[in-house]
N, C-alpha and C. Protein backbone atom coordinates (compact mmCIF):
# COMPACT_ATOMS: atom_id res chain seq x y z
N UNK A 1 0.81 -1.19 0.00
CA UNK A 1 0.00 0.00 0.00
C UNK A 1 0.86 1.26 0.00
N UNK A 2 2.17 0.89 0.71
CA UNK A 2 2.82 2.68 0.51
C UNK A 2 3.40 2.56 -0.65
N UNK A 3 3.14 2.02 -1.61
CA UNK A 3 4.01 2.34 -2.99
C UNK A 3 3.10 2.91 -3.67
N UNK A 4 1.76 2.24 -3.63
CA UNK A 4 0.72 2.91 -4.37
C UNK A 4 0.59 4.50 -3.78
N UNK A 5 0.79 5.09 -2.65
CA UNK A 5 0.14 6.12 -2.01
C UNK A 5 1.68 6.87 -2.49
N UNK A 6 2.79 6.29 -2.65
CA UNK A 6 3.78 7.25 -3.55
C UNK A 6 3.95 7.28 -4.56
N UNK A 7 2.81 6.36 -5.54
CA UNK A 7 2.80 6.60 -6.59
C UNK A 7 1.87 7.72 -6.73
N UNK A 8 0.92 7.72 -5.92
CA UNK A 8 -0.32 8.34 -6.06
C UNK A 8 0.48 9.96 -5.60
N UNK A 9 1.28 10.19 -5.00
CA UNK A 9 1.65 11.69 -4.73
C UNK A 9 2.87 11.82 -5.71
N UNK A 10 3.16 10.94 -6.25
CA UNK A 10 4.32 11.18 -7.33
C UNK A 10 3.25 12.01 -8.41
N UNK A 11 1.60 10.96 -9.03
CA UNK A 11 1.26 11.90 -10.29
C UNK A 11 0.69 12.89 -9.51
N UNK A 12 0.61 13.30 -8.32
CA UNK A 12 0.13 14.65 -7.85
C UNK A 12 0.78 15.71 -8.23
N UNK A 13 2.39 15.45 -7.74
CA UNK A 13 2.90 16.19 -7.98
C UNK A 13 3.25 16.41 -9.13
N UNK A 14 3.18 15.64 -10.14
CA UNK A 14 3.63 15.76 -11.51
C UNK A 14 2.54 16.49 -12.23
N UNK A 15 1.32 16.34 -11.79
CA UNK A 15 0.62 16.99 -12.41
C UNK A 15 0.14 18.64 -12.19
N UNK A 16 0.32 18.77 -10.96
CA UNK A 16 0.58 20.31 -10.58
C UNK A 16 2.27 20.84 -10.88
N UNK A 17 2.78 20.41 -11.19
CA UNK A 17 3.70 20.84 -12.08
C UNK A 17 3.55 20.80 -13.31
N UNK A 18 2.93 19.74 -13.84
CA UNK A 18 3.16 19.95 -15.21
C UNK A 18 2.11 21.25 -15.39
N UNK A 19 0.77 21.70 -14.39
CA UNK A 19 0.23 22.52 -14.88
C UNK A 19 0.39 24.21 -14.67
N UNK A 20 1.25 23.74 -13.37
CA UNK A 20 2.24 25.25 -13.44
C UNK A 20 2.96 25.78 -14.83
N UNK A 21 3.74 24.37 -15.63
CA UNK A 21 4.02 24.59 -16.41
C UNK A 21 3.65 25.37 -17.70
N UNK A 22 2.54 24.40 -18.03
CA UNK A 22 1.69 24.86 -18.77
C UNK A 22 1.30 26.46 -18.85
N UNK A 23 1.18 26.84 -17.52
CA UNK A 23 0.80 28.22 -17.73
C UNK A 23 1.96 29.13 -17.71
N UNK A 24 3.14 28.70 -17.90
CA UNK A 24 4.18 29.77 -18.31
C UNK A 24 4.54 29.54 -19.88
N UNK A 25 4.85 30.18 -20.53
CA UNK A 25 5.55 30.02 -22.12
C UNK A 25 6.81 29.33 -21.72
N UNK A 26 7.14 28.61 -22.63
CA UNK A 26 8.66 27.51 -22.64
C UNK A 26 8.88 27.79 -23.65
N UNK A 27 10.21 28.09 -23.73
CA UNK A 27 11.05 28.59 -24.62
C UNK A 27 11.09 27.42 -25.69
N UNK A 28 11.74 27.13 -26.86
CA UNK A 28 11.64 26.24 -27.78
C UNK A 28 12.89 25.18 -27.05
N UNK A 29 13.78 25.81 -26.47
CA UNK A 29 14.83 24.18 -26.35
C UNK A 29 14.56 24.10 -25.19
N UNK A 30 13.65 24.88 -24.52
CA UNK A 30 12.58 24.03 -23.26
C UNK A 30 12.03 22.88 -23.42
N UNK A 31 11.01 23.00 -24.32
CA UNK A 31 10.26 22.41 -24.55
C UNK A 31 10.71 21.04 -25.45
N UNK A 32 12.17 20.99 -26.16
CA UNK A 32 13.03 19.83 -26.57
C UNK A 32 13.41 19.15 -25.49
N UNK A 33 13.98 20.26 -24.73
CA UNK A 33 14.76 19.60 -23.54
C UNK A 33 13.87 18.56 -22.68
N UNK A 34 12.44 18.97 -22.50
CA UNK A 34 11.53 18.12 -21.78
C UNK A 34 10.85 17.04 -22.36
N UNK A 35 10.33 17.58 -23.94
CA UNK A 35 9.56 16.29 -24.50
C UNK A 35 11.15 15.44 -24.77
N UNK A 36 12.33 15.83 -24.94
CA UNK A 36 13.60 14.33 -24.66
C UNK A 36 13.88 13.79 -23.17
N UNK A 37 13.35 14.32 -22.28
CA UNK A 37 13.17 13.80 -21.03
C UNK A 37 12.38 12.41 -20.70
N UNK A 38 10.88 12.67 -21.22
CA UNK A 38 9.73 12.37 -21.14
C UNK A 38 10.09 11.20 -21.91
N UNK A 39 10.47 11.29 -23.19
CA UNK A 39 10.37 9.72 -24.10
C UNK A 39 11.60 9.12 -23.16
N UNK A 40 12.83 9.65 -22.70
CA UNK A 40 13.71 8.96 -22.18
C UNK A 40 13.43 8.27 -20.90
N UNK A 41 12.94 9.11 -19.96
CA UNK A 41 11.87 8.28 -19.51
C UNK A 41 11.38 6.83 -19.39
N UNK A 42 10.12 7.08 -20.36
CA UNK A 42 9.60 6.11 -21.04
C UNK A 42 10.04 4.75 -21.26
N UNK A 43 11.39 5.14 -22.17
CA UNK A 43 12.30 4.61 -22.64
C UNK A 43 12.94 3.23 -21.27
N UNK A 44 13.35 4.05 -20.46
CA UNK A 44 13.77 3.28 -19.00
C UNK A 44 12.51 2.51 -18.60
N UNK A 45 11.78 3.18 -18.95
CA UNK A 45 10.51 2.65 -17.91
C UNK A 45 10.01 0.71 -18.64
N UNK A 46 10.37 0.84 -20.13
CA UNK A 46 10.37 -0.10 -21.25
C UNK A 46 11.27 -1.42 -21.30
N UNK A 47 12.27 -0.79 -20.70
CA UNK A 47 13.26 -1.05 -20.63
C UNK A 47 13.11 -2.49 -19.07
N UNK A 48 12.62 -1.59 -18.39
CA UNK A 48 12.52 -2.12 -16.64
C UNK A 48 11.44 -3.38 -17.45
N UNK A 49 10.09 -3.14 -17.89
CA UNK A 49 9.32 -3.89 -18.39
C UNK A 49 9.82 -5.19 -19.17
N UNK A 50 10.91 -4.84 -20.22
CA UNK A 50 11.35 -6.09 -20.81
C UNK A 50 12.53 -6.85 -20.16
N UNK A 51 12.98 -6.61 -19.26
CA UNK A 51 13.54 -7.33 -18.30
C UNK A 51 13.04 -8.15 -17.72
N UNK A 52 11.86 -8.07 -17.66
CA UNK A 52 11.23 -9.00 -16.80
C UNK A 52 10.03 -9.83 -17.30
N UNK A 53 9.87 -8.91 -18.66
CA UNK A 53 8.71 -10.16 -19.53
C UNK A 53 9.08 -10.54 -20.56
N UNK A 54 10.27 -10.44 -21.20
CA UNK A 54 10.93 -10.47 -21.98
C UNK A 54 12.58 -11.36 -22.04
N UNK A 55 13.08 -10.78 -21.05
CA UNK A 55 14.28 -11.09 -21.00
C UNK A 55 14.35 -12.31 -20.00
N UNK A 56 13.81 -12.07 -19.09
CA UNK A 56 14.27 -12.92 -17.56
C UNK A 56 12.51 -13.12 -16.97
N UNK A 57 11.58 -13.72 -17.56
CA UNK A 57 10.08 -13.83 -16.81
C UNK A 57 10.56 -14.39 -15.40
N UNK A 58 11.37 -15.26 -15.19
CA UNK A 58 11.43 -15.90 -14.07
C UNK A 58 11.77 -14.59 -12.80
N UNK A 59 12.28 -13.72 -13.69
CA UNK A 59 12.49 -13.13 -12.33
C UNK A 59 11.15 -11.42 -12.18
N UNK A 60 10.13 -11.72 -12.69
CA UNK A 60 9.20 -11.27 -13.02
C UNK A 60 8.36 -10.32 -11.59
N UNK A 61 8.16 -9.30 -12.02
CA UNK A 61 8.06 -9.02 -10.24
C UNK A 61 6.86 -7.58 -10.77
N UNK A 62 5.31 -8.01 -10.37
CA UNK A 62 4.23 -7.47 -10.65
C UNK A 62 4.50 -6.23 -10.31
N UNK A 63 4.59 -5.80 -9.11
CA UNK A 63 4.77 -4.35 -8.52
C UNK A 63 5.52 -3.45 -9.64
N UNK A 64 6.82 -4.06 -9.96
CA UNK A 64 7.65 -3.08 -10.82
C UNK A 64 7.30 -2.87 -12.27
N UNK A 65 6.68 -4.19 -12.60
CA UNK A 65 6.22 -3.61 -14.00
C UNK A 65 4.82 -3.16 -14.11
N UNK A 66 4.13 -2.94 -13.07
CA UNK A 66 3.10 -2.16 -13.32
C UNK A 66 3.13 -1.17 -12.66
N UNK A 67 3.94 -0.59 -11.95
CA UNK A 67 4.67 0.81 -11.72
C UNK A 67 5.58 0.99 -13.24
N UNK A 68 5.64 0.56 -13.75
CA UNK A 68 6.61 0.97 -14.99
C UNK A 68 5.59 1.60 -16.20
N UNK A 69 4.50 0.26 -16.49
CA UNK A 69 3.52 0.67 -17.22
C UNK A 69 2.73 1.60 -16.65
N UNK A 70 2.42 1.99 -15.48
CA UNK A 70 1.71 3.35 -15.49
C UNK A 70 2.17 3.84 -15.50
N UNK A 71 3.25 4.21 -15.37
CA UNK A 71 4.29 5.88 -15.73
C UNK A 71 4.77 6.07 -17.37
N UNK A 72 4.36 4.82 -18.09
CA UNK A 72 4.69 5.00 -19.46
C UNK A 72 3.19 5.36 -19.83
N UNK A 73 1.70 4.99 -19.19
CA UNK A 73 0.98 5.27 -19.79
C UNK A 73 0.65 7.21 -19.09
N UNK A 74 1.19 7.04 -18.21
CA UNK A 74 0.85 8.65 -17.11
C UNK A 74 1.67 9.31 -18.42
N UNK A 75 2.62 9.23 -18.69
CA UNK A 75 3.87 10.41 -19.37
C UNK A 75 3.17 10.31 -20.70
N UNK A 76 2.63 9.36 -21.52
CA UNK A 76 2.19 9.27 -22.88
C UNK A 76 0.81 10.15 -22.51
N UNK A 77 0.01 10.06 -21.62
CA UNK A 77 -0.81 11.18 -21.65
C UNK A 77 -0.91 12.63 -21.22
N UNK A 78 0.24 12.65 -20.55
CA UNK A 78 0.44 14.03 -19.85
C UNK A 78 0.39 15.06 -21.29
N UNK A 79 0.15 14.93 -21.82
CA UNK A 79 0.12 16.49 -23.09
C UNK A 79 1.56 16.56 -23.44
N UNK A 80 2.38 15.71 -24.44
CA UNK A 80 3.81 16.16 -24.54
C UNK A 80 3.23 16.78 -25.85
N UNK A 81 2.35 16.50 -26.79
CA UNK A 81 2.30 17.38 -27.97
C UNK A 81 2.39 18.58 -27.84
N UNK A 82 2.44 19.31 -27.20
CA UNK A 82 2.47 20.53 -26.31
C UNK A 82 4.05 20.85 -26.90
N UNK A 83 4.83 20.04 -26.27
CA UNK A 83 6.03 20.58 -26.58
C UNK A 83 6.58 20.41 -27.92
N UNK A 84 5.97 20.39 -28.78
CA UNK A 84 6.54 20.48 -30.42
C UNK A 84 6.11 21.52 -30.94
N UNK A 85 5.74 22.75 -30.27
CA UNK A 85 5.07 24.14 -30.42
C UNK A 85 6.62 24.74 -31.05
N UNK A 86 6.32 26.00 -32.01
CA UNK A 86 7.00 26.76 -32.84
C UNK A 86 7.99 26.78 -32.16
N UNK A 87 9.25 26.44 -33.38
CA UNK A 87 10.92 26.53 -33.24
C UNK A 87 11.32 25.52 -32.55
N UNK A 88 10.77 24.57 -32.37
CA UNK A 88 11.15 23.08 -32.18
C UNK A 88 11.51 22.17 -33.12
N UNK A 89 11.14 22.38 -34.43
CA UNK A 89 11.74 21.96 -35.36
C UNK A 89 13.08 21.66 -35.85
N UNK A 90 13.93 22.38 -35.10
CA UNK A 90 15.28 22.55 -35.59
C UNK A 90 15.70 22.48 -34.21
N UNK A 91 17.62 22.23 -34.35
CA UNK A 91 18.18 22.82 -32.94
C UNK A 91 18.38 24.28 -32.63
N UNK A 92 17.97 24.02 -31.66
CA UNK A 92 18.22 25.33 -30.41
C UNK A 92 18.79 25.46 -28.97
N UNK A 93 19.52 26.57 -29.51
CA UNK A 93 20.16 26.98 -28.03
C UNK A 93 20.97 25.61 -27.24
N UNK A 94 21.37 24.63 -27.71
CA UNK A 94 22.28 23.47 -27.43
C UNK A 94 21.32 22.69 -27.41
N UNK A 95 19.71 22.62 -27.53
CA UNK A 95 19.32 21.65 -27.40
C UNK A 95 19.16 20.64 -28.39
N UNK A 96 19.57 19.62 -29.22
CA UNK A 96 19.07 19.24 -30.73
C UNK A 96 18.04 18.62 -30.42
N UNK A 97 17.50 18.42 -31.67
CA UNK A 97 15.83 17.46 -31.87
C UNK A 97 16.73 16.46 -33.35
N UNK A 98 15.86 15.28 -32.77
CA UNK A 98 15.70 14.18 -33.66
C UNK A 98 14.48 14.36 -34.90
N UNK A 99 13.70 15.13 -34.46
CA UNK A 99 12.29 15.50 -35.24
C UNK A 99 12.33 15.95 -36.72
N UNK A 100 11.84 14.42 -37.74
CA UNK A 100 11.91 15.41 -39.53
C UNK A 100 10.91 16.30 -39.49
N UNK A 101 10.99 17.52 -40.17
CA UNK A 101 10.75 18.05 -40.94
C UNK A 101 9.13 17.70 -40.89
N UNK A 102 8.64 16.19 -41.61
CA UNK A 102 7.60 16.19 -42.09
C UNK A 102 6.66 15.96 -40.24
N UNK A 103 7.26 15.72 -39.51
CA UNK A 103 6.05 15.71 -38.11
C UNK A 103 5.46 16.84 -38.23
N UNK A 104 6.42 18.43 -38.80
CA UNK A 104 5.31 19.34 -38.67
C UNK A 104 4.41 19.65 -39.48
N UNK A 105 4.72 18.68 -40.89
CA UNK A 105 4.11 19.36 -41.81
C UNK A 105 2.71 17.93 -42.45
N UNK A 106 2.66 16.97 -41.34
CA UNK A 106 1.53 16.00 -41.36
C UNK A 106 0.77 16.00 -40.14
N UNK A 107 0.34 16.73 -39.84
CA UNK A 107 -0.49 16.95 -38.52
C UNK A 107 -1.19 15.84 -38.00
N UNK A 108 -2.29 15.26 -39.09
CA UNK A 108 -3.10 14.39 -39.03
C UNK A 108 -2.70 12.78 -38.99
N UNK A 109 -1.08 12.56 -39.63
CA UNK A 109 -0.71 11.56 -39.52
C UNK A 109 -0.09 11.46 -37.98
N UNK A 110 0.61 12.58 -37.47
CA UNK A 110 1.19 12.54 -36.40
C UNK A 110 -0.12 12.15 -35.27
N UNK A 111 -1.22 12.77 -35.58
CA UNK A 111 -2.08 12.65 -34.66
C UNK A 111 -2.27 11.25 -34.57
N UNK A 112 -2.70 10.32 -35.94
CA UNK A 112 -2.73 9.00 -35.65
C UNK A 112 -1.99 8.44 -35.10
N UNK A 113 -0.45 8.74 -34.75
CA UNK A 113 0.50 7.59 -34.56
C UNK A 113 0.24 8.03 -32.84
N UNK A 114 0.53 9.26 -32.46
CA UNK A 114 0.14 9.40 -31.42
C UNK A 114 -1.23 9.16 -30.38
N UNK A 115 -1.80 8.67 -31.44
CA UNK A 115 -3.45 8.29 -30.39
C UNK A 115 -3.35 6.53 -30.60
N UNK A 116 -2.50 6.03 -31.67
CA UNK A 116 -2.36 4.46 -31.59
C UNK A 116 -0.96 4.34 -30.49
N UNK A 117 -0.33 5.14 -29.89
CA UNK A 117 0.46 5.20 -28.68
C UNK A 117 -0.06 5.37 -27.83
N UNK A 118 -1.04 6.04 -27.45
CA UNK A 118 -1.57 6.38 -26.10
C UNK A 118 -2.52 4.97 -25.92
N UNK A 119 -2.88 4.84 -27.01
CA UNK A 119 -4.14 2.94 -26.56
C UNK A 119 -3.05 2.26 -26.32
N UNK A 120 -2.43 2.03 -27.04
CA UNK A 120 -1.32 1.04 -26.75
C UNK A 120 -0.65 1.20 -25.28
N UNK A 121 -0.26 2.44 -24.77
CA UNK A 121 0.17 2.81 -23.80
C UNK A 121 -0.73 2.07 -22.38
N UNK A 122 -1.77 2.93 -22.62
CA UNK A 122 -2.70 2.97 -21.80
C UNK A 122 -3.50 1.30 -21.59
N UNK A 123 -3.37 0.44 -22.64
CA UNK A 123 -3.75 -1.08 -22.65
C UNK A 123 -2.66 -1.49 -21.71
N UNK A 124 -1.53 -1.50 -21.95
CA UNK A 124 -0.52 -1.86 -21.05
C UNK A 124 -0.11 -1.70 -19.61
N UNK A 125 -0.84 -0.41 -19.57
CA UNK A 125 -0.90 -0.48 -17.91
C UNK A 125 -2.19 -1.25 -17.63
N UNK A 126 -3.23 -1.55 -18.07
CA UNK A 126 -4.47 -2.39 -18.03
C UNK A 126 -3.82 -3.92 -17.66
N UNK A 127 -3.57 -3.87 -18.86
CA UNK A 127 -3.13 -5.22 -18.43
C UNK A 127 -2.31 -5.89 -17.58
N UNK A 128 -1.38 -5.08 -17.34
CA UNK A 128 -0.18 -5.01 -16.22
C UNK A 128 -0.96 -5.47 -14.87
N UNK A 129 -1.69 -4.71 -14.89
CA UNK A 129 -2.50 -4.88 -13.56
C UNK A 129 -3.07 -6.70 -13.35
N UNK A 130 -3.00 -7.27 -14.45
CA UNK A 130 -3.79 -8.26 -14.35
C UNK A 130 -3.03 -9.41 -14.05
N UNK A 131 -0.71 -9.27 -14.04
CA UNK A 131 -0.06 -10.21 -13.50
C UNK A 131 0.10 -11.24 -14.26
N UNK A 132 -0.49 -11.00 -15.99
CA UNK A 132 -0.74 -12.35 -16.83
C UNK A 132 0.85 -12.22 -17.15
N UNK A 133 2.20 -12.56 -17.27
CA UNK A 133 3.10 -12.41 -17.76
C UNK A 133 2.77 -12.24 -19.62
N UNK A 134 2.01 -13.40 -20.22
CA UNK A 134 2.23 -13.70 -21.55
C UNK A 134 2.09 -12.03 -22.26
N UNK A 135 0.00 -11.77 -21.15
CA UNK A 135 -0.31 -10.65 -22.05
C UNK A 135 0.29 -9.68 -21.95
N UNK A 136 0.90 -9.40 -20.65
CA UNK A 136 1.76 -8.06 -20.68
C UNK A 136 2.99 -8.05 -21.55
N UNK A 137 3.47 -9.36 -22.10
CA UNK A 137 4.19 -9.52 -23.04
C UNK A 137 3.66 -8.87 -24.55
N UNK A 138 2.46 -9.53 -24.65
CA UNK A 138 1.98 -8.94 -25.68
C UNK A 138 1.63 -7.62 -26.24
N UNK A 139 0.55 -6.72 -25.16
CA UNK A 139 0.61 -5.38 -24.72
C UNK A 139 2.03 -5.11 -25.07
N UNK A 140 3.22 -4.96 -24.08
CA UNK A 140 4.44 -4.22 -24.10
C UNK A 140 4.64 -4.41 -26.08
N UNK A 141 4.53 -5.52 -26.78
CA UNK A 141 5.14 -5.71 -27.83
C UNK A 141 4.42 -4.33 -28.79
N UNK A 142 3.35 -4.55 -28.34
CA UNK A 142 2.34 -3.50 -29.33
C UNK A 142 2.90 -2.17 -28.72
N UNK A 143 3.18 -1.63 -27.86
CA UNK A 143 3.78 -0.45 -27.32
C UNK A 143 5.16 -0.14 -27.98
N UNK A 144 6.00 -1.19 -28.60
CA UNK A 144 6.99 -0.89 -29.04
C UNK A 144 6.60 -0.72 -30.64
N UNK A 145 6.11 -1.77 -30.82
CA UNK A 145 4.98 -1.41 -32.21
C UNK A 145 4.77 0.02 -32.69
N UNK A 146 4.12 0.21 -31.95
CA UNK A 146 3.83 1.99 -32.16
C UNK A 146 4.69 3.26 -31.90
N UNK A 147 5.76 2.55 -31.18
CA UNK A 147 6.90 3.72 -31.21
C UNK A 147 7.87 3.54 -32.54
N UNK A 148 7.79 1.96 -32.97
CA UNK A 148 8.49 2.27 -34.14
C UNK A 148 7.81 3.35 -35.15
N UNK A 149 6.32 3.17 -35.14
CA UNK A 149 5.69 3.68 -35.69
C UNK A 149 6.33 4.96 -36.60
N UNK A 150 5.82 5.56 -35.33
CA UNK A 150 6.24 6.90 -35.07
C UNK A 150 7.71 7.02 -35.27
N UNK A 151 8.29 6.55 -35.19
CA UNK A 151 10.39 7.07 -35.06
C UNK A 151 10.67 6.41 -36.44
N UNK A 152 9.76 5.77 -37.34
CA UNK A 152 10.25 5.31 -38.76
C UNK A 152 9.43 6.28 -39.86
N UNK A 153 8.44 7.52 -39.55
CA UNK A 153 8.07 8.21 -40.31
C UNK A 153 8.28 9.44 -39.82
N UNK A 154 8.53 9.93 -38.35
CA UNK A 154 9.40 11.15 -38.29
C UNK A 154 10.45 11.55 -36.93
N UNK A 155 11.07 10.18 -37.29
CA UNK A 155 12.56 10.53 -36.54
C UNK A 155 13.76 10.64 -37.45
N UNK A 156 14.98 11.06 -37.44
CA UNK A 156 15.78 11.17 -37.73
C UNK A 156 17.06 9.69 -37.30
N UNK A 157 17.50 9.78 -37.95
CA UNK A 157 18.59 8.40 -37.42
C UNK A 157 19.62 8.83 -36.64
């Protein structure tokens, strides 16, 4: 129970920050600097997940990967589209972006890849919850699924 009640004041606090945030302007390699936070993140959080349904099931341990999957599905919904707002396109101010060109100029495709990430996201902490090793195997696979998605029509190599 106290992991849940620090998870539960972890998105408190994340979310009154993120909405402090929100209400100030972020500079453009702000706003790089954070949405590369956020996927990196993620990234770890994916990472913790296939260790243990993937790599090593035997050493498989419910608590951590469904603390993993809700912070991949919490951060995939927190509003990062937010941070690809004007002059993010390019590098700035030391920050670089991986981001082509065409993310800004397909709105509607970006929107798809990003709303087949957030189900995907958001299935995975679902299921997580449920301790099945196979399906959270499966879930996690479709989560990577959709990030290729996305990083094979507008990431950079």
């Amino acid at each position: 129970m106290k992991n849940r009640t620090r998870i539960a004041a972890a998105f408190t606090l994340f979310a009154v920050a993120g909405a402090a945030m929100a209400q100030q302007a972020l500079k453009p390699e702000e706003m790089i600097k954070f949405r590369k936070a956020g996927y990196s993140f993620m990234a770890w959080n994916m990472g913790k997940i296939k260790a243990q349904v993937v790599d090593a099931p035997q050493s498989y341990n419910k608590e951590q990967v469904l603390a993993a999957a809700r912070l991949i599905a919490a951060t995939a919904n927190s509003g990062m589209g937010a941070l690809y707002g004007p002059g993010t396109d390019k590098d700035v101010a030391g920050e670089k972006t991986r981001v082509k060109p065409e993310f800004f100029q397909q709105p509607e495709e970006v929107k798809k890849v990003a709303m087949a990430f957030n189900k995907e996201a958001n299935e995975l902490a679902r299921v997580a919850e449920s301790g099945d090793v196979a399906a959270i195997k499966g879930a996690f696979g479709k989560v990577g699924e959709s990030c290729k998605a996305c990083h094979d029509k507008f990431r950079k190599d």
